[in-house]
N, C-alpha and C. Protein backbone atom coordinates (compact mmCIF):
# COMPACT_ATOMS: atom_id res chain seq x y z
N UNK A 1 26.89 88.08 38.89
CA UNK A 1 27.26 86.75 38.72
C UNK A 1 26.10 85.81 38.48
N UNK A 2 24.88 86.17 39.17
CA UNK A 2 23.91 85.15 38.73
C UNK A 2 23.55 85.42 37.38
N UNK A 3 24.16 86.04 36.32
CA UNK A 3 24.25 85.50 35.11
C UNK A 3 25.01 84.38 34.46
N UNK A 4 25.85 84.23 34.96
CA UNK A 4 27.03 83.28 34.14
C UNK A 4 26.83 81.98 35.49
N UNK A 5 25.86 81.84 36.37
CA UNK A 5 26.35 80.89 36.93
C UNK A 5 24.57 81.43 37.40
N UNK A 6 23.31 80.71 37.02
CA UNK A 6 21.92 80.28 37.12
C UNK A 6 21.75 80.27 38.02
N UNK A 7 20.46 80.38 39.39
CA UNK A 7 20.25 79.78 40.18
C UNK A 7 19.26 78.62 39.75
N UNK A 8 19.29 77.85 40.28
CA UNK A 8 18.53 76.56 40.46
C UNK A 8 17.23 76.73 39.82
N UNK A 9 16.33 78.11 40.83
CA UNK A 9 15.28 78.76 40.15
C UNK A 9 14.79 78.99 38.74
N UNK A 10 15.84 79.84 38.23
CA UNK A 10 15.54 79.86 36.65
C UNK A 10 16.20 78.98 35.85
N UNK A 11 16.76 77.97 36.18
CA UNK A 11 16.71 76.68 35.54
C UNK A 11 15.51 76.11 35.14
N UNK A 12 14.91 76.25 35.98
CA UNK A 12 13.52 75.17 35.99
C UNK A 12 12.33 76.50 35.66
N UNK A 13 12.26 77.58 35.48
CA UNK A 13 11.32 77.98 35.21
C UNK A 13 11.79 78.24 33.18
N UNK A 14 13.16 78.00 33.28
CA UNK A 14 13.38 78.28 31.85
C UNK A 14 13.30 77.17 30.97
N UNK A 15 13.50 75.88 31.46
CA UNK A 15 13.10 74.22 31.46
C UNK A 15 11.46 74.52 30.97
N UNK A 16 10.96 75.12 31.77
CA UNK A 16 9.22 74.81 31.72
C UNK A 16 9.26 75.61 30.34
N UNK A 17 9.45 77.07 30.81
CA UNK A 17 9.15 77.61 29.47
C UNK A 17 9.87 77.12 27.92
N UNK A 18 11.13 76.66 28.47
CA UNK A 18 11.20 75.78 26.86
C UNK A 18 10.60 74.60 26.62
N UNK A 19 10.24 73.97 27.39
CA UNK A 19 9.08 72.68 26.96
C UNK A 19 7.75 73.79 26.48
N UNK A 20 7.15 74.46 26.89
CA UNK A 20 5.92 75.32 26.44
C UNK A 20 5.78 75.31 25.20
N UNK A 21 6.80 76.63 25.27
CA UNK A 21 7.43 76.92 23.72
C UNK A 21 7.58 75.66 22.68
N UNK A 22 8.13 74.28 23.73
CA UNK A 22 8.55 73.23 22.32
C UNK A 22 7.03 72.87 21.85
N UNK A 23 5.95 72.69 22.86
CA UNK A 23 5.16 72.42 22.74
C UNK A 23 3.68 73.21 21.85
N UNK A 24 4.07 74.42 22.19
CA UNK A 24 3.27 75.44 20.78
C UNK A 24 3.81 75.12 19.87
N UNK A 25 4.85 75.04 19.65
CA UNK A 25 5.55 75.40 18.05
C UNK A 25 5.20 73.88 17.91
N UNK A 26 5.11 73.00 18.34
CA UNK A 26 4.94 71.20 17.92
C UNK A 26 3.63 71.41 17.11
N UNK A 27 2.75 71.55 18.28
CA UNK A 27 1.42 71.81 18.04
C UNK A 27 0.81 72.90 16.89
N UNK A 28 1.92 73.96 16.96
CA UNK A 28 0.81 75.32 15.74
C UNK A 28 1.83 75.11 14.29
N UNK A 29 3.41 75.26 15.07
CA UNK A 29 4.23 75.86 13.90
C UNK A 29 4.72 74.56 12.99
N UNK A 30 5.18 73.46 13.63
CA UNK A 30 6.03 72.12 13.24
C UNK A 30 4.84 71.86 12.12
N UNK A 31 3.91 71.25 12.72
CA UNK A 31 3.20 70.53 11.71
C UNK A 31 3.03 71.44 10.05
N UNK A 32 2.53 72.89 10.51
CA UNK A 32 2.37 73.54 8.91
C UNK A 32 3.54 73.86 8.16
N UNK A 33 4.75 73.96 9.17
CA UNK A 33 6.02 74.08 8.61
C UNK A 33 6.16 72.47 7.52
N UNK A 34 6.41 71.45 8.42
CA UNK A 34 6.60 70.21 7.61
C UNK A 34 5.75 70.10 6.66
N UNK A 35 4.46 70.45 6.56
CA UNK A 35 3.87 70.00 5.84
C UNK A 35 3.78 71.07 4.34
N UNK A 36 4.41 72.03 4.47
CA UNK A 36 4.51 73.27 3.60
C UNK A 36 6.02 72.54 2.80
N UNK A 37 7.04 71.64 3.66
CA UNK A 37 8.18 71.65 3.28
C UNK A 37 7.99 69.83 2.06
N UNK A 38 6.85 69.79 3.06
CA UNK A 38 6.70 68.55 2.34
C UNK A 38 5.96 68.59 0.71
N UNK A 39 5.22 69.71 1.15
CA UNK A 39 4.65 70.00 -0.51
C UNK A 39 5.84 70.57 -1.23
N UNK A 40 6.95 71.37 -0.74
CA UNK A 40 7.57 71.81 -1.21
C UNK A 40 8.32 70.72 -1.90
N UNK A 41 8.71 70.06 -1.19
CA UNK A 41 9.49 68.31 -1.78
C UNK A 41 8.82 68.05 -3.02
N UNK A 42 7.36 67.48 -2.60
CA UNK A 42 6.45 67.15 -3.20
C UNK A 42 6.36 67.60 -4.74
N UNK A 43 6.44 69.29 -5.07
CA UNK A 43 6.18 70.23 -6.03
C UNK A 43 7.65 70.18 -7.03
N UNK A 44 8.60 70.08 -6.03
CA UNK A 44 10.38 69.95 -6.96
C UNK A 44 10.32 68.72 -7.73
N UNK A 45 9.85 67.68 -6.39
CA UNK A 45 9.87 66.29 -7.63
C UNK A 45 8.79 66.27 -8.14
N UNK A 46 7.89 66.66 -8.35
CA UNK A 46 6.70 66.79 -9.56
C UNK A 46 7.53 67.25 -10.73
N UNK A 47 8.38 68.64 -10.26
CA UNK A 47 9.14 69.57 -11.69
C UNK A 47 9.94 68.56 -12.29
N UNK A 48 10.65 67.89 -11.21
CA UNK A 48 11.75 66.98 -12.14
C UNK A 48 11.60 66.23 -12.67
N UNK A 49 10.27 65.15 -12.41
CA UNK A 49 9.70 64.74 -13.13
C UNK A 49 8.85 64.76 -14.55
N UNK A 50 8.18 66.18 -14.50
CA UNK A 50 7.89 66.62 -15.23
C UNK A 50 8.71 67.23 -16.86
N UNK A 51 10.51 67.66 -16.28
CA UNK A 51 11.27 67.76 -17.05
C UNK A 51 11.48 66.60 -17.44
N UNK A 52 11.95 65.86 -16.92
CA UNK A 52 12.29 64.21 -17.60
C UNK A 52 11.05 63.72 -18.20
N UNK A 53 9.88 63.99 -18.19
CA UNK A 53 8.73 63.80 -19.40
C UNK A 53 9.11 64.49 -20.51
N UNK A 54 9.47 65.77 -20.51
CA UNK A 54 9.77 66.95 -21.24
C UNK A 54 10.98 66.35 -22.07
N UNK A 55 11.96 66.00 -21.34
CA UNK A 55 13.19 65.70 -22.22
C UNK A 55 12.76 64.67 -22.66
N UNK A 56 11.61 63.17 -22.33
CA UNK A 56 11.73 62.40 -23.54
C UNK A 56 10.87 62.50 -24.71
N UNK A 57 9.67 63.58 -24.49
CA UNK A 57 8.86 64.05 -25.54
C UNK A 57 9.87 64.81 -26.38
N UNK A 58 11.19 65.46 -26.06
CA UNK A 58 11.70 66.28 -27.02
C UNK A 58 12.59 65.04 -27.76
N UNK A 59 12.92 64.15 -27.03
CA UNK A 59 13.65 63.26 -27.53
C UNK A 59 12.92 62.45 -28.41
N UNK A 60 11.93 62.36 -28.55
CA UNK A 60 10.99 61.83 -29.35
C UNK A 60 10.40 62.07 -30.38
N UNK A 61 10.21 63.53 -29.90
CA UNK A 61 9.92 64.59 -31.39
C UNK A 61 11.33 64.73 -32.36
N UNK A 62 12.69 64.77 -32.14
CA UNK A 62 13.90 65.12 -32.56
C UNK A 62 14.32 63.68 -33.63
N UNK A 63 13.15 62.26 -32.86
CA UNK A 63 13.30 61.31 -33.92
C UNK A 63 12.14 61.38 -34.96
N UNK A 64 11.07 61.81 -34.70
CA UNK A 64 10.43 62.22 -35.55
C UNK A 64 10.57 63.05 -36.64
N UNK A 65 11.26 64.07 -36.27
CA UNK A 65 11.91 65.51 -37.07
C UNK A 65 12.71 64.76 -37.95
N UNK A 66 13.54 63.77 -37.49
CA UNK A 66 14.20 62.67 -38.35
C UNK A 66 13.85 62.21 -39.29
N UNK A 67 12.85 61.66 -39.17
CA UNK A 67 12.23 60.41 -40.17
C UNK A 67 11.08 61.50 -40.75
N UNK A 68 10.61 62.60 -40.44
CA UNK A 68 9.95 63.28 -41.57
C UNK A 68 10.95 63.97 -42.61
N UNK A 69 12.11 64.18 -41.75
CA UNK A 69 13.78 65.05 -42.69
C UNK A 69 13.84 63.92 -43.51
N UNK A 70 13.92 62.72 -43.73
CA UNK A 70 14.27 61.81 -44.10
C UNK A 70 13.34 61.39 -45.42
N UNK A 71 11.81 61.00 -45.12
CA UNK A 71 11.22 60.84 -46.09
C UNK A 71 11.11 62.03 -46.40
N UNK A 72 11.36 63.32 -46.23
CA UNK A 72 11.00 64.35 -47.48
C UNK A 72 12.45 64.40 -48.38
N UNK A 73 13.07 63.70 -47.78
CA UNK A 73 14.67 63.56 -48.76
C UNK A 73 14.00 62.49 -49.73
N UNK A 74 13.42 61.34 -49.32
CA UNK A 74 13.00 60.56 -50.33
C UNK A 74 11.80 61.33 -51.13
N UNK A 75 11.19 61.86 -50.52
CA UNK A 75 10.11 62.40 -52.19
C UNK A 75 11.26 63.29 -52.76
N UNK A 76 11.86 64.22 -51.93
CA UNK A 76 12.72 65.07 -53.35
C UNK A 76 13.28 63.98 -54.10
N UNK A 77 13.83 63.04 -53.74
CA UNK A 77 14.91 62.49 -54.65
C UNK A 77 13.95 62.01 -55.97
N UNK A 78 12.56 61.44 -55.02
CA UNK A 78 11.73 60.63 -56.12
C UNK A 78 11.30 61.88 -56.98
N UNK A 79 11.19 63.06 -56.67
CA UNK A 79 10.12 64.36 -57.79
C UNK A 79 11.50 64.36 -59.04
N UNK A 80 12.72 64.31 -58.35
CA UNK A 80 13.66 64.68 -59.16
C UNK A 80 14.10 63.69 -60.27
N UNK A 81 14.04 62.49 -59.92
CA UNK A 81 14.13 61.11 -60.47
C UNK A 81 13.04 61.15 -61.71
N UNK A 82 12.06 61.71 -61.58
CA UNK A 82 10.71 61.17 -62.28
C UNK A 82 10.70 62.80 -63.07
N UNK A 83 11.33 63.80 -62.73
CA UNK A 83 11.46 65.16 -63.23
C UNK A 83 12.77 64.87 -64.39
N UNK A 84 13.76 64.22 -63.80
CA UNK A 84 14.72 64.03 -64.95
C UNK A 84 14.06 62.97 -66.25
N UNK A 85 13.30 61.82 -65.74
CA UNK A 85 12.43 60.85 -66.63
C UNK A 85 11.89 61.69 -67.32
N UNK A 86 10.77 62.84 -67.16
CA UNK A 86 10.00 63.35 -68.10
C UNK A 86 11.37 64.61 -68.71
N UNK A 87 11.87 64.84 -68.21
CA UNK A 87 13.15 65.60 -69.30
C UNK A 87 13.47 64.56 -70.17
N UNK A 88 13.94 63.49 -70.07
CA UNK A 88 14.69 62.57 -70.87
C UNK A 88 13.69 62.37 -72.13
N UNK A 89 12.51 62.21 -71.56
CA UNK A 89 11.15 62.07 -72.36
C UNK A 89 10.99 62.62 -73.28
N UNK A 90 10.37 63.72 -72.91
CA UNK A 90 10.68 65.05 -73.44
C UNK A 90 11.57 65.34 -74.50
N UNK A 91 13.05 65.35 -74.35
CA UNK A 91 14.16 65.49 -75.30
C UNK A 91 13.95 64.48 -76.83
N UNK A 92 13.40 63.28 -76.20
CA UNK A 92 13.67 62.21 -77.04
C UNK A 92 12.20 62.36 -77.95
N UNK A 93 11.40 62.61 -77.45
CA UNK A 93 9.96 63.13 -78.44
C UNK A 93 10.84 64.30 -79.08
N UNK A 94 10.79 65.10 -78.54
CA UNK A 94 11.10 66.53 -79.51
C UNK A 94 12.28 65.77 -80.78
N UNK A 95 13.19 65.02 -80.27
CA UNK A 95 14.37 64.47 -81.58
C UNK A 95 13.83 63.79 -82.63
N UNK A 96 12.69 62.67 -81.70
CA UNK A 96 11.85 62.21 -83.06
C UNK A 96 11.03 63.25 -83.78
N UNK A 97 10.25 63.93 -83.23
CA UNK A 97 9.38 65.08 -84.29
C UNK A 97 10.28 65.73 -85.21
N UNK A 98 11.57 66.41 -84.24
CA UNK A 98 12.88 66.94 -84.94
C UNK A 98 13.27 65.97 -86.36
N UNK A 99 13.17 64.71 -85.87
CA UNK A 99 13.98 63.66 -87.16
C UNK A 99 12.61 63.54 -88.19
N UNK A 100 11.19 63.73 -87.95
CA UNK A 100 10.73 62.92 -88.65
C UNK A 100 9.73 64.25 -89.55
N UNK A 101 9.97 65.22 -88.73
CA UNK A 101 10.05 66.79 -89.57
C UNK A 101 10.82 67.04 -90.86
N UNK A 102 12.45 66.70 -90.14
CA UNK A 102 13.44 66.69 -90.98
C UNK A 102 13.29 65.53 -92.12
N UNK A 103 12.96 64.85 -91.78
CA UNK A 103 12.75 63.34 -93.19
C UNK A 103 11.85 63.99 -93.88
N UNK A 104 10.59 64.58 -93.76
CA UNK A 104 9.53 65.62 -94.17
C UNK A 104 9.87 66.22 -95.12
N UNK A 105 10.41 67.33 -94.76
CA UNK A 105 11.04 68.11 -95.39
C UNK A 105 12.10 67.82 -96.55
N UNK A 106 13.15 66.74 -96.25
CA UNK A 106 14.25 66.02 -97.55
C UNK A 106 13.21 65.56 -98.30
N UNK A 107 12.29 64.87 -97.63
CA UNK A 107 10.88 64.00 -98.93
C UNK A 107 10.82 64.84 -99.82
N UNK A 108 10.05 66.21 -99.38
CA UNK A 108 9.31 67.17 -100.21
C UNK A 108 10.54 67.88 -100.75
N UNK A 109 12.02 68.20 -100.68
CA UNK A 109 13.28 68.82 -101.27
C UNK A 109 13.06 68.06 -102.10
N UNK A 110 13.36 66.45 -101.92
CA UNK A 110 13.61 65.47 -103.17
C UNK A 110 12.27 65.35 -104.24
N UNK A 111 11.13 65.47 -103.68
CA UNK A 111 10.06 65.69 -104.73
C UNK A 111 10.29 66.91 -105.25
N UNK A 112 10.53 68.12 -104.91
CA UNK A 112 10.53 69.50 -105.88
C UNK A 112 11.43 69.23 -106.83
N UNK A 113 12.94 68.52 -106.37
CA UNK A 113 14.09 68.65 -107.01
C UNK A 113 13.45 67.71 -108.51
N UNK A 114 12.66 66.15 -108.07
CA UNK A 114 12.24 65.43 -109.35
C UNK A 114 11.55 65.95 -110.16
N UNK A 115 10.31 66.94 -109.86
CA UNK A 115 9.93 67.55 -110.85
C UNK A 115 10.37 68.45 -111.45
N UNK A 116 11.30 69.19 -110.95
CA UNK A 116 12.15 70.66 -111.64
C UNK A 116 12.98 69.59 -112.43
N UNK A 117 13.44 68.56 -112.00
CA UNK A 117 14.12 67.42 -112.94
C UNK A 117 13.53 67.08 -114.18
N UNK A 118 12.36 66.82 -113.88
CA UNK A 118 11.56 66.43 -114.92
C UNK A 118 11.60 67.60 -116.18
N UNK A 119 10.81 68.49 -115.27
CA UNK A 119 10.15 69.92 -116.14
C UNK A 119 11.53 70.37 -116.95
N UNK A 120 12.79 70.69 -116.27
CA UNK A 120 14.00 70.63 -116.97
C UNK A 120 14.15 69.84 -118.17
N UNK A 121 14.50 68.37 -117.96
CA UNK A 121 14.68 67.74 -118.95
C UNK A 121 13.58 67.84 -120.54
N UNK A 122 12.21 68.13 -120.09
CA UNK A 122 11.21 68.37 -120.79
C UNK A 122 11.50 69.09 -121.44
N UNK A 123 11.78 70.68 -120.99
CA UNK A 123 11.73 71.55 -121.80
C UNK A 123 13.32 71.40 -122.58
N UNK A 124 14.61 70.95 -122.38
CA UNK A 124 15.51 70.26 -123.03
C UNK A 124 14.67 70.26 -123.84
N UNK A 125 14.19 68.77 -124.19
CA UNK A 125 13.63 67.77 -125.07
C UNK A 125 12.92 68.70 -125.74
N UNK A 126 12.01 69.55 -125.40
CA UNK A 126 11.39 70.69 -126.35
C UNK A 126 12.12 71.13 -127.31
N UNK A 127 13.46 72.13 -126.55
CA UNK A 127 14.23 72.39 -127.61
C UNK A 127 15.12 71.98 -128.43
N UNK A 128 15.40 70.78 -127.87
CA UNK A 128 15.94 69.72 -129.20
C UNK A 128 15.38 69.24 -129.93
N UNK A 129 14.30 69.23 -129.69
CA UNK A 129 12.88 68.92 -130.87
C UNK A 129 12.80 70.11 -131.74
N UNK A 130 12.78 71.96 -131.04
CA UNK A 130 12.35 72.61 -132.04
C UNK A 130 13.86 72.94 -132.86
N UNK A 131 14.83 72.85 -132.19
CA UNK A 131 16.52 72.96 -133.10
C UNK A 131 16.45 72.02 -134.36
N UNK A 132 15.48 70.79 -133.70
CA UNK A 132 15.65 70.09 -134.95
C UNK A 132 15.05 69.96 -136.06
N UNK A 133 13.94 70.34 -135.80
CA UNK A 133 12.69 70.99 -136.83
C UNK A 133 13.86 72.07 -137.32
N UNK A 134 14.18 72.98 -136.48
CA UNK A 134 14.60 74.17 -137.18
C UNK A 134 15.95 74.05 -138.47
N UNK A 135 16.75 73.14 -137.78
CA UNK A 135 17.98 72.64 -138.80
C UNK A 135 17.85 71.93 -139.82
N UNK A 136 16.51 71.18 -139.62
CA UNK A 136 15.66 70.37 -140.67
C UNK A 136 15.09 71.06 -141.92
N UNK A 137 14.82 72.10 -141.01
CA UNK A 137 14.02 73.02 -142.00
C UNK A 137 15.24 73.72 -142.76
N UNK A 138 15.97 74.44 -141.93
CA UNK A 138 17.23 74.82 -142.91
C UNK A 138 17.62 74.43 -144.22
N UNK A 139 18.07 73.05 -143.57
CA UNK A 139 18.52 72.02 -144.36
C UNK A 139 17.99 71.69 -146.24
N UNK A 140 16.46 71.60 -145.42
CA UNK A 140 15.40 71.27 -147.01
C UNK A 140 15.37 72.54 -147.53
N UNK A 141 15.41 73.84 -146.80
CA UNK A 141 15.60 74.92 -147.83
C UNK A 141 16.38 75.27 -148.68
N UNK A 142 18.00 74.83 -148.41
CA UNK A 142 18.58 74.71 -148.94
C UNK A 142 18.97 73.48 -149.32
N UNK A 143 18.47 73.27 -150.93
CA UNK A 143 19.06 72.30 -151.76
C UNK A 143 20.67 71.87 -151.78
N UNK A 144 20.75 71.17 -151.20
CA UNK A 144 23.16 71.42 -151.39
C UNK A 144 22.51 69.86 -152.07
N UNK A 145 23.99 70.42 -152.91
CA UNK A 145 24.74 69.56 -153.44
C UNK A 145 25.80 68.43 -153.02
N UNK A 146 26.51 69.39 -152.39
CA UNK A 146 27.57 68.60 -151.96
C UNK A 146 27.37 68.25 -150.31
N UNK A 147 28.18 67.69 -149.96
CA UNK A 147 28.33 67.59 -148.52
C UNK A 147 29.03 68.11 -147.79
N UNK A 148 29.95 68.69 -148.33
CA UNK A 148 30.75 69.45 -147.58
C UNK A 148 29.72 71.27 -147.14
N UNK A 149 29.13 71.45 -147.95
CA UNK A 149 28.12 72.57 -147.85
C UNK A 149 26.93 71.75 -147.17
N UNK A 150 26.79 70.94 -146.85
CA UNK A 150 25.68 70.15 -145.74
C UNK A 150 26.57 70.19 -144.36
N UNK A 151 28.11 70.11 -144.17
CA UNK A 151 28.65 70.25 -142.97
C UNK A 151 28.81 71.64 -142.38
N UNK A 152 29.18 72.50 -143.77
CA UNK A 152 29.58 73.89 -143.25
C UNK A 152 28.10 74.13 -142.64
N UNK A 153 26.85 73.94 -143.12
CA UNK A 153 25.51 74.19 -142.67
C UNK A 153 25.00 73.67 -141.24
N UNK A 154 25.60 72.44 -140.47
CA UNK A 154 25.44 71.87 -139.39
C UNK A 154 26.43 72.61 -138.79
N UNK A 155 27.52 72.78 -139.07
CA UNK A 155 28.11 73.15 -138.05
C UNK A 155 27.86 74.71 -138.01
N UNK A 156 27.23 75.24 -138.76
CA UNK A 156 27.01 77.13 -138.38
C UNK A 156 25.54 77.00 -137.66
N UNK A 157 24.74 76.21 -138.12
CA UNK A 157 23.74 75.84 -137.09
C UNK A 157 23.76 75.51 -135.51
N UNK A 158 24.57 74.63 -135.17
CA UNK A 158 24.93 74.42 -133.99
C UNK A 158 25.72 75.18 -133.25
N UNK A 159 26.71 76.37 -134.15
CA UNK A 159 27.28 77.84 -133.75
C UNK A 159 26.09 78.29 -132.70
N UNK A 160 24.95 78.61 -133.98
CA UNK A 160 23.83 78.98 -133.75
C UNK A 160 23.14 78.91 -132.45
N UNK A 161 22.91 77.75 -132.12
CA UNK A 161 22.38 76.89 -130.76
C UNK A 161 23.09 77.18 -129.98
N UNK A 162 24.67 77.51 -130.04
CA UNK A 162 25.35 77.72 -128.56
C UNK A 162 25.08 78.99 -128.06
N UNK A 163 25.35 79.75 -128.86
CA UNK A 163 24.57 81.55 -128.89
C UNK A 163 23.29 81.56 -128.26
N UNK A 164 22.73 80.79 -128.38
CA UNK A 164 21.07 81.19 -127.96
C UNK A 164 21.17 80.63 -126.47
């Protein structure tokens, strides 16, 4: 029974020894405990802090990432803008060289065509010159009389000329 019901005695010697005890552990264990728990505090809110730096540097970089996404949308648009300009450019030189090639070329058609015009008509004119010498000559060779033998003679002459 003097378990469940103390004597007086080890009341007070168990009193002492738990003041002892409170008093080592105050003295050795409390203080490095708190102060281990306090760095521990100390070290979490450093981290959380440290994340909430973290999240606004990312938040910061994510507007950056922005506005560099952004102006490289504006140079593409501008390379493409100034890429379609020198196409347009481009097209419209090549149409003039194209047109002024082509005018070139009708010039020098229409000059070949005037002189083959020419040289044509010339040599015409040659041979209506030598038909006419030649019918001329006919003509004075034979003395006619009449005229009706001066027509039969033009017109077998000019037979003549169609044949050739």
């Amino acid at each position: 029974m003097e378990l469940i019901t103390p004597s007086l005695g080890t009341i007070f010697w168990m009193t002492i020894t738990f003041f002892i005890v409170l008093f080592i552990l105050r003295k050795y264990a409390w203080r490095p405990i708190l102060s281990f728990l306090k760095e521990r505090e100390n070290s979490i809110q450093e981290a959380l802090l440290s994340a909430d730096h973290a999240k606004q540097e990312m938040a910061q970089l994510k507007v950056d990432n922005e506005k560099i996404i952004a102006e490289a949308r504006l140079e593409r648009d501008k390379i493409i803008i100034e890429a379609k300009e020198l196409k347009d450019t481009i097209i419209k030189e090549a149409r003039q060289q194209a047109a002024e090639e082509a005018r070139k070329l009708i010039d020098s058609a229409k000059q070949t065509i005037r002189n083959e015009k020419e040289q044509a008509v010339n040599e015409v004119k040659d041979q209506i010159a030598d038909l006419s010498v030649h019918i001329a000559g006919k003509i004075l060779q034979q003395q006619l009389s009449e005229t009706a033998e001066q027509k039969d003679l033009i017109e077998k002459s000019i037979r003549e000329i169609k044949l050739n």
